[in-house]
N, C-alpha and C. Protein backbone atom coordinates (compact mmCIF):
# COMPACT_ATOMS: atom_id res chain seq x y z
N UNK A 1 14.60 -43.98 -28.01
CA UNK A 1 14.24 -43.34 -26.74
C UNK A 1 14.05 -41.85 -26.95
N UNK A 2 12.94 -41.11 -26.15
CA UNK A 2 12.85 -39.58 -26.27
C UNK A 2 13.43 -39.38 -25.61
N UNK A 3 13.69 -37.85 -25.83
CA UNK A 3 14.25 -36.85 -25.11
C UNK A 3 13.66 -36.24 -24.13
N UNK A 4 13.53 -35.78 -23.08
CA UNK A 4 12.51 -34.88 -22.16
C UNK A 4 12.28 -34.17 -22.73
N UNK A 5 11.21 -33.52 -22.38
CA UNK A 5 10.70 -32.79 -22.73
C UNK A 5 10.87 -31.55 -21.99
N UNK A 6 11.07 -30.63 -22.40
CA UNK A 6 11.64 -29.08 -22.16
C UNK A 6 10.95 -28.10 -21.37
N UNK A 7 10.43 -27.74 -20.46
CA UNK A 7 9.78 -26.78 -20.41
C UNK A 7 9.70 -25.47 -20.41
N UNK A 8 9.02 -24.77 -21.86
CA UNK A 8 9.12 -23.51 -22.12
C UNK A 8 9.25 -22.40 -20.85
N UNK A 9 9.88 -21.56 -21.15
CA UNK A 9 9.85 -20.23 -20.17
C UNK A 9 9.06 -19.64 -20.93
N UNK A 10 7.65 -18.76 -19.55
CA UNK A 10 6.98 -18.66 -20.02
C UNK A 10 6.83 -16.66 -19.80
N UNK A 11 6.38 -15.74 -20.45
CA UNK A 11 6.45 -14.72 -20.24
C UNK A 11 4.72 -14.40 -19.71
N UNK A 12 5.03 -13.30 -18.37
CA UNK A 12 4.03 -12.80 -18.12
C UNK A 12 3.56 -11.50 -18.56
N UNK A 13 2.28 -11.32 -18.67
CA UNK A 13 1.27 -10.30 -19.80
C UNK A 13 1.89 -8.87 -19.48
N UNK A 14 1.63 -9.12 -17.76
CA UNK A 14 2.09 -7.66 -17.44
C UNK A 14 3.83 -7.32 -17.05
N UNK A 15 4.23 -8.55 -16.52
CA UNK A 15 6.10 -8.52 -16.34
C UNK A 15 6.59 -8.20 -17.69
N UNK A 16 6.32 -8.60 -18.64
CA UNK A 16 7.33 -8.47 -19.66
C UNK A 16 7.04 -7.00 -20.55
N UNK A 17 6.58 -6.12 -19.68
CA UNK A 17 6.17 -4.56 -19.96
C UNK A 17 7.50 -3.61 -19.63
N UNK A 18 8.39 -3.14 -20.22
CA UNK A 18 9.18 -2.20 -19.51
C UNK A 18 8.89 -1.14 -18.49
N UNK A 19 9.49 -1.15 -17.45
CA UNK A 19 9.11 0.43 -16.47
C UNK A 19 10.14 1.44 -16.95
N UNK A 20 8.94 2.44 -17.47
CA UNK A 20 9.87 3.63 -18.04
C UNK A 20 10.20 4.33 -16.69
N UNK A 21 11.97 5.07 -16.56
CA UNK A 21 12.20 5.54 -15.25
C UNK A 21 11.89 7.22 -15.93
N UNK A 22 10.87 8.08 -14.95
CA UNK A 22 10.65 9.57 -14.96
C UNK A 22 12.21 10.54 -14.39
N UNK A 23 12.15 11.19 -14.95
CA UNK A 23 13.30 12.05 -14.81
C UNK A 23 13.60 12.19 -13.20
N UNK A 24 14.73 12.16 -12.92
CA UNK A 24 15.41 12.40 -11.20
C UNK A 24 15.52 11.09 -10.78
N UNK A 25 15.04 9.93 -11.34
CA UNK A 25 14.85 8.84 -10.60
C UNK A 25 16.11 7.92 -10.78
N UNK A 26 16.76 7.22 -9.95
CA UNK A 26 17.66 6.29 -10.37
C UNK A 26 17.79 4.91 -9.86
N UNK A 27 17.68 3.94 -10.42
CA UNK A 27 17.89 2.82 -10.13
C UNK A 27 19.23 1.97 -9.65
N UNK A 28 19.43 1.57 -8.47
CA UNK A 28 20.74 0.67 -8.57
C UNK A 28 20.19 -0.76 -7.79
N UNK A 29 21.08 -1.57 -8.71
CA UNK A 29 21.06 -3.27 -8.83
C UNK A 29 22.24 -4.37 -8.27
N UNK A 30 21.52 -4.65 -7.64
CA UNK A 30 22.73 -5.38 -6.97
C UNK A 30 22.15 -6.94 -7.62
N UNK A 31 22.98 -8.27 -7.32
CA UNK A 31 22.54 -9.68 -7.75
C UNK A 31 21.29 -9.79 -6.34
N UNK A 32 21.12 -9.21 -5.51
CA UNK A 32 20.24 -10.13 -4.88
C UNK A 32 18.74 -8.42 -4.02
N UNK A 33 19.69 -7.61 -4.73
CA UNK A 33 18.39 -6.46 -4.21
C UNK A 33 18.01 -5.53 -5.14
N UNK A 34 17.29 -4.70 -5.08
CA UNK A 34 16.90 -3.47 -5.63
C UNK A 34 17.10 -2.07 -4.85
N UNK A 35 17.36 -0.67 -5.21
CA UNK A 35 17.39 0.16 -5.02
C UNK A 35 16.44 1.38 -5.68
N UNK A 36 15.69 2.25 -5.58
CA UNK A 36 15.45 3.28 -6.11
C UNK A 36 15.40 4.48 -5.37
N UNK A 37 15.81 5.67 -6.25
CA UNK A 37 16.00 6.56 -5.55
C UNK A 37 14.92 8.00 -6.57
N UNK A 38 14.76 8.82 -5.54
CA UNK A 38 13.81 10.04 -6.35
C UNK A 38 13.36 11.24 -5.76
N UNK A 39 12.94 12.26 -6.17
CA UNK A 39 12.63 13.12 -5.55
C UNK A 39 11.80 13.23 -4.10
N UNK A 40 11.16 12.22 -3.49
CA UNK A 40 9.76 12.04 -2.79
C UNK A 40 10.34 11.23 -1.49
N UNK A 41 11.88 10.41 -1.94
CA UNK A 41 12.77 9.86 -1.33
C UNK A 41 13.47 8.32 -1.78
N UNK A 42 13.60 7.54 -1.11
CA UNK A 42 14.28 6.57 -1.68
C UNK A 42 14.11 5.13 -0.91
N UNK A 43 13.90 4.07 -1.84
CA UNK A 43 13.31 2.42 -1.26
C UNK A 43 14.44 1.61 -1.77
N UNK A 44 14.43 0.26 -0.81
CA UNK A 44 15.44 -0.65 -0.98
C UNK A 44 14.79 -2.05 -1.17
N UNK A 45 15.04 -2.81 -1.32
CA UNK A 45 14.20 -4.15 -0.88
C UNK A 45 14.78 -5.53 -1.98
N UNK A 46 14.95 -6.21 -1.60
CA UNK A 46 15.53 -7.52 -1.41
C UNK A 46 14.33 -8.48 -2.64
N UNK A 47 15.10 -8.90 -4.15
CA UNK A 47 14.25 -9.30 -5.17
C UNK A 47 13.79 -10.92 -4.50
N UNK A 48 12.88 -10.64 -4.93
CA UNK A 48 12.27 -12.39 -4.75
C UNK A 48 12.84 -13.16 -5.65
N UNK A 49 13.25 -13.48 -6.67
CA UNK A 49 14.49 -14.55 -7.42
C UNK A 49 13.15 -14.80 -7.98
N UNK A 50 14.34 -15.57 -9.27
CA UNK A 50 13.57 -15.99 -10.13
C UNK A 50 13.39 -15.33 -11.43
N UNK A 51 13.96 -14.39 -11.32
CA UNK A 51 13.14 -13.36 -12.86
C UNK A 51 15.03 -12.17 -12.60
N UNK A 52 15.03 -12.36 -13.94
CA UNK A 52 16.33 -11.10 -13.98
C UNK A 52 15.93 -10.19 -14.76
N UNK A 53 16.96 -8.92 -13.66
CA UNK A 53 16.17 -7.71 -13.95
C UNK A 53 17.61 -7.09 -14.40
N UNK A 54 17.04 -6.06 -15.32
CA UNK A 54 18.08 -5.80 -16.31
C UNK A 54 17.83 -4.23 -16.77
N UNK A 55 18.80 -3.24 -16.19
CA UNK A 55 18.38 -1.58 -16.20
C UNK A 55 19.50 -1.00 -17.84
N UNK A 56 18.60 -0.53 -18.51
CA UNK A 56 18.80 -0.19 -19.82
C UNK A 56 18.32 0.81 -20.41
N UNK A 57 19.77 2.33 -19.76
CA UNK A 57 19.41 3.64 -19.90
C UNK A 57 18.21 3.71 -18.98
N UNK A 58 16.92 4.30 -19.55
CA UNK A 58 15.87 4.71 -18.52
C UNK A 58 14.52 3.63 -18.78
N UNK A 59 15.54 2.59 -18.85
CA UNK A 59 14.13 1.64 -18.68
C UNK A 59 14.65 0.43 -17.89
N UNK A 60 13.66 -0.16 -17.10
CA UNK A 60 14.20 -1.30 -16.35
C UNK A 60 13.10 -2.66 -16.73
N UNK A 61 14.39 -3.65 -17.24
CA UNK A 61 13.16 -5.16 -17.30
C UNK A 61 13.28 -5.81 -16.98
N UNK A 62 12.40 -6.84 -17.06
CA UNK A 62 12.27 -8.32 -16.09
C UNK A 62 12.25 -9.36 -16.67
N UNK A 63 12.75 -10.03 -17.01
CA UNK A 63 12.78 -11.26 -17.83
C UNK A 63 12.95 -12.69 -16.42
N UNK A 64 11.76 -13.52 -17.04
CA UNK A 64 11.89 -14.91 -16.21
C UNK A 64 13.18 -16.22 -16.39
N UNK A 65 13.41 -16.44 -15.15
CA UNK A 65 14.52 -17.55 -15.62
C UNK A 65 14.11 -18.67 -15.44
N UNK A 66 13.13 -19.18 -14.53
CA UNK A 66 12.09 -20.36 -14.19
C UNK A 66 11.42 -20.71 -15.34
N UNK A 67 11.50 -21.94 -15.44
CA UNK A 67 10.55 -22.70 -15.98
C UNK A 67 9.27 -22.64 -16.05
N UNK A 68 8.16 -23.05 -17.34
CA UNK A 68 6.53 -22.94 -17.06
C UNK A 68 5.92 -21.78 -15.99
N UNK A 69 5.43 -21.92 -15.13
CA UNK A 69 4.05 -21.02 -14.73
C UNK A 69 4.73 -20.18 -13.66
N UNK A 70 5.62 -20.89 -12.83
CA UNK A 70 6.58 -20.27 -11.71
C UNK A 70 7.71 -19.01 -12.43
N UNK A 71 7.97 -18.92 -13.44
CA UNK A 71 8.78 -18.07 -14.12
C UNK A 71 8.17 -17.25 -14.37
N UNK A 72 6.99 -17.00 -14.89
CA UNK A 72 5.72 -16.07 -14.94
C UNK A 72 5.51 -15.14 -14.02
N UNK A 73 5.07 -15.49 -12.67
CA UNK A 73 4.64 -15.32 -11.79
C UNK A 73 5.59 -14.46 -11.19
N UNK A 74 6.74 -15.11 -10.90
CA UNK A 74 7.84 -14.28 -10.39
C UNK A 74 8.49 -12.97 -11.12
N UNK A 75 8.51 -13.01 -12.31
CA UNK A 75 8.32 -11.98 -13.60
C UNK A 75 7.47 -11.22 -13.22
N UNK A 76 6.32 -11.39 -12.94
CA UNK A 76 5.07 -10.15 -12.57
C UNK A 76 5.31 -9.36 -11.31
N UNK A 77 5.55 -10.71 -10.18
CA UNK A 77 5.92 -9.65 -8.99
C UNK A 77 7.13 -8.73 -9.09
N UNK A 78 7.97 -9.26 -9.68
CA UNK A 78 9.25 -8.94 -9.58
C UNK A 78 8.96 -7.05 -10.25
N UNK A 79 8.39 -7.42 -11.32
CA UNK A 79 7.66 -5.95 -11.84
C UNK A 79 7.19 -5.26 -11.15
N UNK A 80 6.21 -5.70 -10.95
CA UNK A 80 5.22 -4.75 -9.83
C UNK A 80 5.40 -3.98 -8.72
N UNK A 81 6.53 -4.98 -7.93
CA UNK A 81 7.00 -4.33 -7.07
C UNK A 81 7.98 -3.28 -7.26
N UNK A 82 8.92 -3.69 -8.34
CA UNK A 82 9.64 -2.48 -8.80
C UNK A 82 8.80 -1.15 -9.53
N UNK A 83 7.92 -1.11 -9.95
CA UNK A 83 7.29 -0.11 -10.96
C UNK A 83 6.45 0.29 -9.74
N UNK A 84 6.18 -0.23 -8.67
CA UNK A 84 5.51 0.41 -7.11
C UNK A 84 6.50 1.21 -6.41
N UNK A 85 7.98 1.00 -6.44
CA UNK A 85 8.75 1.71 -5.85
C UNK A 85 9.28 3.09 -6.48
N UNK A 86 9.10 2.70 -8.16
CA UNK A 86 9.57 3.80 -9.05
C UNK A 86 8.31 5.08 -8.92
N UNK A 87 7.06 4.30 -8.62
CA UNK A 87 5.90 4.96 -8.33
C UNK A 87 5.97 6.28 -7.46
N UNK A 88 6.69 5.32 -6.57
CA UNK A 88 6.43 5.80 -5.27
C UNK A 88 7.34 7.11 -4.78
N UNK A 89 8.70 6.93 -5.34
CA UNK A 89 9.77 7.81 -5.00
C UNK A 89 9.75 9.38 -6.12
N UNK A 90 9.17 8.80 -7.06
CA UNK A 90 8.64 9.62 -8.23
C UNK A 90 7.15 10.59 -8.13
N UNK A 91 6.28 9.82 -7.70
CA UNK A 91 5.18 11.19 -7.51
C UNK A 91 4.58 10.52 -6.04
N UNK A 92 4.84 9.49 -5.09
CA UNK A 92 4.25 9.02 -3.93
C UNK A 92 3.06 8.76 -3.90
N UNK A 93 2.63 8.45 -2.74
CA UNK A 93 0.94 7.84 -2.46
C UNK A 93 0.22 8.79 -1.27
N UNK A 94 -1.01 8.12 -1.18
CA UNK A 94 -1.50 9.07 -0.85
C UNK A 94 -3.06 8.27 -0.38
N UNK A 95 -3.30 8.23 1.31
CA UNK A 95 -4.88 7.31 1.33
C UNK A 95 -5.29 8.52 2.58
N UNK A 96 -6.33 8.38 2.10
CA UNK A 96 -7.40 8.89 3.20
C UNK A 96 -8.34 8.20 3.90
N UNK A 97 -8.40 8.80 5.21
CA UNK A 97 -9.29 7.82 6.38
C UNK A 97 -10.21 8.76 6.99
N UNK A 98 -11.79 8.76 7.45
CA UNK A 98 -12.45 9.24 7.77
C UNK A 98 -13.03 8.62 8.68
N UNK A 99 -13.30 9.43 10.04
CA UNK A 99 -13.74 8.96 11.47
C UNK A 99 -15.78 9.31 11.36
N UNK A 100 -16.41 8.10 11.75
CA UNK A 100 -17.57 8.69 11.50
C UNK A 100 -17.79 8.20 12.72
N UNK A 101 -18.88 9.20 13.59
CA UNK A 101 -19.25 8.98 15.03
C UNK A 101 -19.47 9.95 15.96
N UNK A 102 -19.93 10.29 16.73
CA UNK A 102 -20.25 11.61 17.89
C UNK A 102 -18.34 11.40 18.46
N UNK A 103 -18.36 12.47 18.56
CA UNK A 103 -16.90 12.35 19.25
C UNK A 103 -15.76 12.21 18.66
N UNK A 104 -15.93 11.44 17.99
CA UNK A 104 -14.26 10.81 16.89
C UNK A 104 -13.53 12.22 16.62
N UNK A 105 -12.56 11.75 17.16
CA UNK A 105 -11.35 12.85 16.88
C UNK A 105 -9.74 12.26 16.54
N UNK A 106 -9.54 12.69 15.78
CA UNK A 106 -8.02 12.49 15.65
C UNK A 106 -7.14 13.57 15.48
N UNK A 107 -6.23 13.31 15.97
CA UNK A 107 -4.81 14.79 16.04
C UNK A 107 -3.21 14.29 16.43
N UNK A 108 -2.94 15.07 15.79
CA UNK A 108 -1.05 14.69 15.84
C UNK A 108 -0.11 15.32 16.67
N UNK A 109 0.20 14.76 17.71
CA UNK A 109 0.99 14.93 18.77
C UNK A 109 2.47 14.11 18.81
N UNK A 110 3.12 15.16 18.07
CA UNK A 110 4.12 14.37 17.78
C UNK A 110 4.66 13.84 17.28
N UNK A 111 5.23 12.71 17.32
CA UNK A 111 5.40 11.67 16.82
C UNK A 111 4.58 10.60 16.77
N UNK A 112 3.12 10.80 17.18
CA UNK A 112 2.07 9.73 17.29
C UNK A 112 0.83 10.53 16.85
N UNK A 113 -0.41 9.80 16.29
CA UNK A 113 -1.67 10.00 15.84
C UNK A 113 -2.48 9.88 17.00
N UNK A 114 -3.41 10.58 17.73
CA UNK A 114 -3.76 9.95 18.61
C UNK A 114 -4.84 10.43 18.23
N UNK A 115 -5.96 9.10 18.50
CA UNK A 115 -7.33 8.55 18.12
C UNK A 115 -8.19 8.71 19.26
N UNK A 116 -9.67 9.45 19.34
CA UNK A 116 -10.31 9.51 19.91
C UNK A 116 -11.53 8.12 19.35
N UNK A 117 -11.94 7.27 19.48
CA UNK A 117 -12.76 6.59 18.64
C UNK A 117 -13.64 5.79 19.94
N UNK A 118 -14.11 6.22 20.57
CA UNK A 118 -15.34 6.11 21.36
C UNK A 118 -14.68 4.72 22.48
N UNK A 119 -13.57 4.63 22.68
CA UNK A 119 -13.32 4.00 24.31
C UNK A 119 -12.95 5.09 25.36
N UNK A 120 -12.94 4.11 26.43
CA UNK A 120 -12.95 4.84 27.64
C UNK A 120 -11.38 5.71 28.00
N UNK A 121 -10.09 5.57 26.77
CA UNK A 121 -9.01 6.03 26.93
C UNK A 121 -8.82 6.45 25.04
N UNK A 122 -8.04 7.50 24.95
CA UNK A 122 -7.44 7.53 23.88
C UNK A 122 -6.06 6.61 22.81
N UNK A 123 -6.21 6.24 21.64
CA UNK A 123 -5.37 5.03 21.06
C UNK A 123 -4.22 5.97 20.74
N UNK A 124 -3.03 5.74 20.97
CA UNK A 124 -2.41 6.46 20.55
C UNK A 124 -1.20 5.53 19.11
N UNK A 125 -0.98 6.18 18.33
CA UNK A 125 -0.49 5.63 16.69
C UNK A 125 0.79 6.00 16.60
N UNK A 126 1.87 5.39 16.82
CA UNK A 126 3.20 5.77 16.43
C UNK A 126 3.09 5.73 14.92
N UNK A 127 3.44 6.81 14.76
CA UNK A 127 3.81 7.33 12.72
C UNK A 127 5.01 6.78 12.76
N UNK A 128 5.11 5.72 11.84
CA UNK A 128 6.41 4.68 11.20
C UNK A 128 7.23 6.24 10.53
N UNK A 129 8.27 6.28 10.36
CA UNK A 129 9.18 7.18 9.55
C UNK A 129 8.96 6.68 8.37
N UNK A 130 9.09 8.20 7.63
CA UNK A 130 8.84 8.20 6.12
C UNK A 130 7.43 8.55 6.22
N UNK A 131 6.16 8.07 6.98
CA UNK A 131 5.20 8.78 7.00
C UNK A 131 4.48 9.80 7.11
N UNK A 132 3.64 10.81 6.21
CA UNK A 132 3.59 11.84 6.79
C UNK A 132 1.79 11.78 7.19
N UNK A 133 1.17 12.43 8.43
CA UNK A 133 -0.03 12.27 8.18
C UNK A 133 -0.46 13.86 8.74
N UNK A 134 -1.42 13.96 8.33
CA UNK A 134 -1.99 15.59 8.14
C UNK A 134 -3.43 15.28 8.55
N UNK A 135 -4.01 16.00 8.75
CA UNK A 135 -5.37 16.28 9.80
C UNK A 135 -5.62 17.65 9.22
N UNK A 136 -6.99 17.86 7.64
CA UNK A 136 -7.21 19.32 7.69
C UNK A 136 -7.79 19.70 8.60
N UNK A 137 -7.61 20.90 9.07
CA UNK A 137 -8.43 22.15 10.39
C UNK A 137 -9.58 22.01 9.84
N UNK A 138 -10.09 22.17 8.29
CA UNK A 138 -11.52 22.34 7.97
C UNK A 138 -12.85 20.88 8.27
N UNK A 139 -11.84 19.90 8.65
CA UNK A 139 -12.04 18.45 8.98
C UNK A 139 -13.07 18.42 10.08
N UNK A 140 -12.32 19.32 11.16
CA UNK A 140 -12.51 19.23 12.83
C UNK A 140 -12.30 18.05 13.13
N UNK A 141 -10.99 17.61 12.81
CA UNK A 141 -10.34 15.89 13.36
C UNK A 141 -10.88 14.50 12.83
N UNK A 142 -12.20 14.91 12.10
CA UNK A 142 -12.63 13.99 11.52
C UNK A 142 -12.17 12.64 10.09
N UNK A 143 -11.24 14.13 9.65
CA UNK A 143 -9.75 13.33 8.55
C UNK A 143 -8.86 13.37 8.39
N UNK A 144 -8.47 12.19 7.90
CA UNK A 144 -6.55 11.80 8.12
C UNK A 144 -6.36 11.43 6.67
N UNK A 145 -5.30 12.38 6.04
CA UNK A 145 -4.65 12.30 5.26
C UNK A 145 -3.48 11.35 5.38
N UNK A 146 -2.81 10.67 4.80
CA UNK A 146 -1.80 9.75 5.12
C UNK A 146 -1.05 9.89 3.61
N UNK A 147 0.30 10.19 3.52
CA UNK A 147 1.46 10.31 2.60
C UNK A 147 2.71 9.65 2.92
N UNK A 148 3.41 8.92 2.00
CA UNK A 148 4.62 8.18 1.60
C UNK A 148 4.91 7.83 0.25
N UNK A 149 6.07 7.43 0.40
CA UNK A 149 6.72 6.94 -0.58
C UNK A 149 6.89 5.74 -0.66
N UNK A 150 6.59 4.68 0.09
CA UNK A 150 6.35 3.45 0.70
C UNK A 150 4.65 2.92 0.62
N UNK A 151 4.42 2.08 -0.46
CA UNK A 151 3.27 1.53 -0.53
C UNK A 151 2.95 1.02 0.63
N UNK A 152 3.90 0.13 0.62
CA UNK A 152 3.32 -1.09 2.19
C UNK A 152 3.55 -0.33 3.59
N UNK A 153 4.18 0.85 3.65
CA UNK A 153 3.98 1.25 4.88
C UNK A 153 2.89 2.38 4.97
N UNK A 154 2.11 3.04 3.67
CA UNK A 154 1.25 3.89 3.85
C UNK A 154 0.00 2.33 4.32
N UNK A 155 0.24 1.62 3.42
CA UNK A 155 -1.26 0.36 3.32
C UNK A 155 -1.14 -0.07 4.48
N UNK A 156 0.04 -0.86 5.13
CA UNK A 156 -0.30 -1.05 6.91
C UNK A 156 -0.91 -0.33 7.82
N UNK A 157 -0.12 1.22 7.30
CA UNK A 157 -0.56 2.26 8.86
C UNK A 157 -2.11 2.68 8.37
N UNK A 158 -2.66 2.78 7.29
CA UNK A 158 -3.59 2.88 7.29
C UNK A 158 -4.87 1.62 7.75
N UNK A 159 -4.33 0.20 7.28
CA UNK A 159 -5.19 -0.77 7.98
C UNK A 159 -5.10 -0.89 9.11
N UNK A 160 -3.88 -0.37 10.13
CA UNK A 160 -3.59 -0.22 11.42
C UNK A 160 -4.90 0.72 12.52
N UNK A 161 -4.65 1.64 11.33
CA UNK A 161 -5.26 3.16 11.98
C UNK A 161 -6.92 2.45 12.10
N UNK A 162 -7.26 1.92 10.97
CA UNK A 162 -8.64 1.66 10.42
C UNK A 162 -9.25 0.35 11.45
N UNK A 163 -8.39 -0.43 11.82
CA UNK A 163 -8.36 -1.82 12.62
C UNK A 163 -9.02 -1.33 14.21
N UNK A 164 -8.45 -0.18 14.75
CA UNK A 164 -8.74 0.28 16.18
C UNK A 164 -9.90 0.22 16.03
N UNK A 165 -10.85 0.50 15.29
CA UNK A 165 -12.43 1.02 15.24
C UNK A 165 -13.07 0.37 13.85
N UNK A 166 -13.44 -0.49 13.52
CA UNK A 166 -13.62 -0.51 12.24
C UNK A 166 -15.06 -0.11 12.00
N UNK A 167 -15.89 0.04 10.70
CA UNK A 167 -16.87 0.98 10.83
C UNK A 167 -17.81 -1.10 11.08
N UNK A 168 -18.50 -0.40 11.89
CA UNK A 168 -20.00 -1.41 12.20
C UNK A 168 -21.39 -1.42 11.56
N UNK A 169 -22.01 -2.42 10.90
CA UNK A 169 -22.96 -2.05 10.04
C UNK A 169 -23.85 -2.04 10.32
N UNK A 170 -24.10 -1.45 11.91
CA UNK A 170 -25.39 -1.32 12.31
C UNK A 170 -25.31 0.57 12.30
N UNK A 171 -24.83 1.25 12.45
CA UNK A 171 -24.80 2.77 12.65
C UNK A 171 -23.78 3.40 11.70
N UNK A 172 -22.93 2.24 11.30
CA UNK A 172 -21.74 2.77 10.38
C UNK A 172 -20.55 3.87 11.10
N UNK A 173 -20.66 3.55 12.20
CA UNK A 173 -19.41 4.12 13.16
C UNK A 173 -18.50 3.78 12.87
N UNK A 174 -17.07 3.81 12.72
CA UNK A 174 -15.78 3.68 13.08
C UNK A 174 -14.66 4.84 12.26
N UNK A 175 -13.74 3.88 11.90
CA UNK A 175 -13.08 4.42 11.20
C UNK A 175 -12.88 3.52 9.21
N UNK A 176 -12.77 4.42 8.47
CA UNK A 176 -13.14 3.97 6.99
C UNK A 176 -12.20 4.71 6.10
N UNK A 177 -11.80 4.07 5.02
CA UNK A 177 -11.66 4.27 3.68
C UNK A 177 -12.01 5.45 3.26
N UNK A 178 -11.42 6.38 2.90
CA UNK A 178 -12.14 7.67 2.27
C UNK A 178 -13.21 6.96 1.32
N UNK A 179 -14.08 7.18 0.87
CA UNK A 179 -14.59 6.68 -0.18
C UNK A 179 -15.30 5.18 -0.04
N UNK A 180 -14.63 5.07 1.23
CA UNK A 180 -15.34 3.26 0.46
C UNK A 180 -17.05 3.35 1.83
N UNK A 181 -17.85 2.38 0.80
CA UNK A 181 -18.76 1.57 1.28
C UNK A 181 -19.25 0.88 2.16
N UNK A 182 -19.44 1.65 3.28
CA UNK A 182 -19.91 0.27 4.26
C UNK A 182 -21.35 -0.28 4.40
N UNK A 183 -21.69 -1.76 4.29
CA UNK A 183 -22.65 -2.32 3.94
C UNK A 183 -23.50 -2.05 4.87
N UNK A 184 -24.83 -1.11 5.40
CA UNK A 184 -25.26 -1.28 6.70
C UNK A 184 -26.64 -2.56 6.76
N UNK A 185 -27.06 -2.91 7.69
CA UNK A 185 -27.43 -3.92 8.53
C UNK A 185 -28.62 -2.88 8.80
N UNK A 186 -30.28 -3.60 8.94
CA UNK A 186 -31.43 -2.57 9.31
C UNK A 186 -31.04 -3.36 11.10
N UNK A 187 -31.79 -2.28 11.50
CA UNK A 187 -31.59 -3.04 13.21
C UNK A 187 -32.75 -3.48 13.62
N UNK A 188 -32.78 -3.91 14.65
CA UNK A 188 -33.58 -4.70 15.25
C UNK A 188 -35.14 -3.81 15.61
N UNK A 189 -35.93 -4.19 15.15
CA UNK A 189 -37.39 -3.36 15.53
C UNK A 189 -38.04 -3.86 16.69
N UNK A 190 -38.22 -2.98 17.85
CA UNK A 190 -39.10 -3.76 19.12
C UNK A 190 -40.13 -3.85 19.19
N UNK A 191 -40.78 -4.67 19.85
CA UNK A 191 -42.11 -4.27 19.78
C UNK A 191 -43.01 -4.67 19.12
N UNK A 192 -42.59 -5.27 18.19
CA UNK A 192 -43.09 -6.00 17.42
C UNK A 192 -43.68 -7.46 17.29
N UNK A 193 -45.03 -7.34 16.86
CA UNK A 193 -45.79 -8.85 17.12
C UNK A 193 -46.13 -8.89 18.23
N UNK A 194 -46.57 -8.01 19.52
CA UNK A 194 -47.07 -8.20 20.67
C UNK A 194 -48.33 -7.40 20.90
């Protein structure tokens, strides 16, 4: 009679990379969370299992404990997300949003962003804490700088901000991506064939 057959643990390309920690930064580990701390500020968050993580002097690694393809996988996130937080508390992030349109205005009152983007009332944006958002004067309200130390809360408030208005590909109005592409659409010609 055989034996079962075993299934290898398998290492992933990019998990099984050490995250080197940059000076000021410190890591603490608990069995079921993560901690980092750094100049820019400091993230917590709760490991997805599966992969042990193991801090050694100024490097932190990930080794899979799962079996085949699921041990992998969890190895990568488990990385990623940590080497996003070491990112983050260490030199932070940073997205830009640009209002295109007659009118579009944005300005910071407060504790809220408030959006001019062509309805009949102004949107107003509670800034999550930890966020910082800036509006240059040389802009004339037209751009929003957005800063954290928090990936997923700069990437929400920015798809948040971007969601009120999104740009339309007939005139390319709304609100956009510094930088990014919007596909436009030719419009409709009248008059035509009569």
């Amino acid at each position: 009679m055989n034996a079962p057959e075993v299934t290898p643990i398998r290492q992933s390309r990019t998990g099984k990379r050490p995250i080197d920690l940059p000076k000021g930064v410190a890591v603490t580990l608990t069995a079921t969370t993560v901690a980092v701390k750094g100049p820019r500020g400091e993230s917590s968050r709760p490991l997805p299992g599966g992969a042990k993580v193991v801090l050694e002097g100024t490097q932190v690694t990930v080794t899979p404990v799962l079996p085949g393809r699921d041990g992998s996988r969890m190895q990568g996130l488990t990385r990623a997300l940590i080497a996003c937080m070491v990112k983050g508390v260490s030199e932070g992030y940073t997205r830009g949003l640009q209002l295109v349109g007659t009118g579009y205005r944005a300005e910071v009152k407060g504790a809220k962003l408030v959006l001019s983007v062509g309805y009949s009332h102004p949107i107003h944006f509670d800034i999550p804490v930890g966020l910082k958002i800036d509006i240059p004067a040389d802009s004339k309200g037209t751009a929003i700088n957005l800063s954290c130390h928090d990936k997923e809360v700069i990437g929400q408030a920015a798809a948040k901000i971007r969601g009120y208005r999104e740009p339309e590909p007939y005139g390319g109005k709304g609100v956009r991506y510094l930088g990014e592409k919007v596909r436009e659409k030719a419009g409709k010609s009248s008059g035509k064939g009569k």
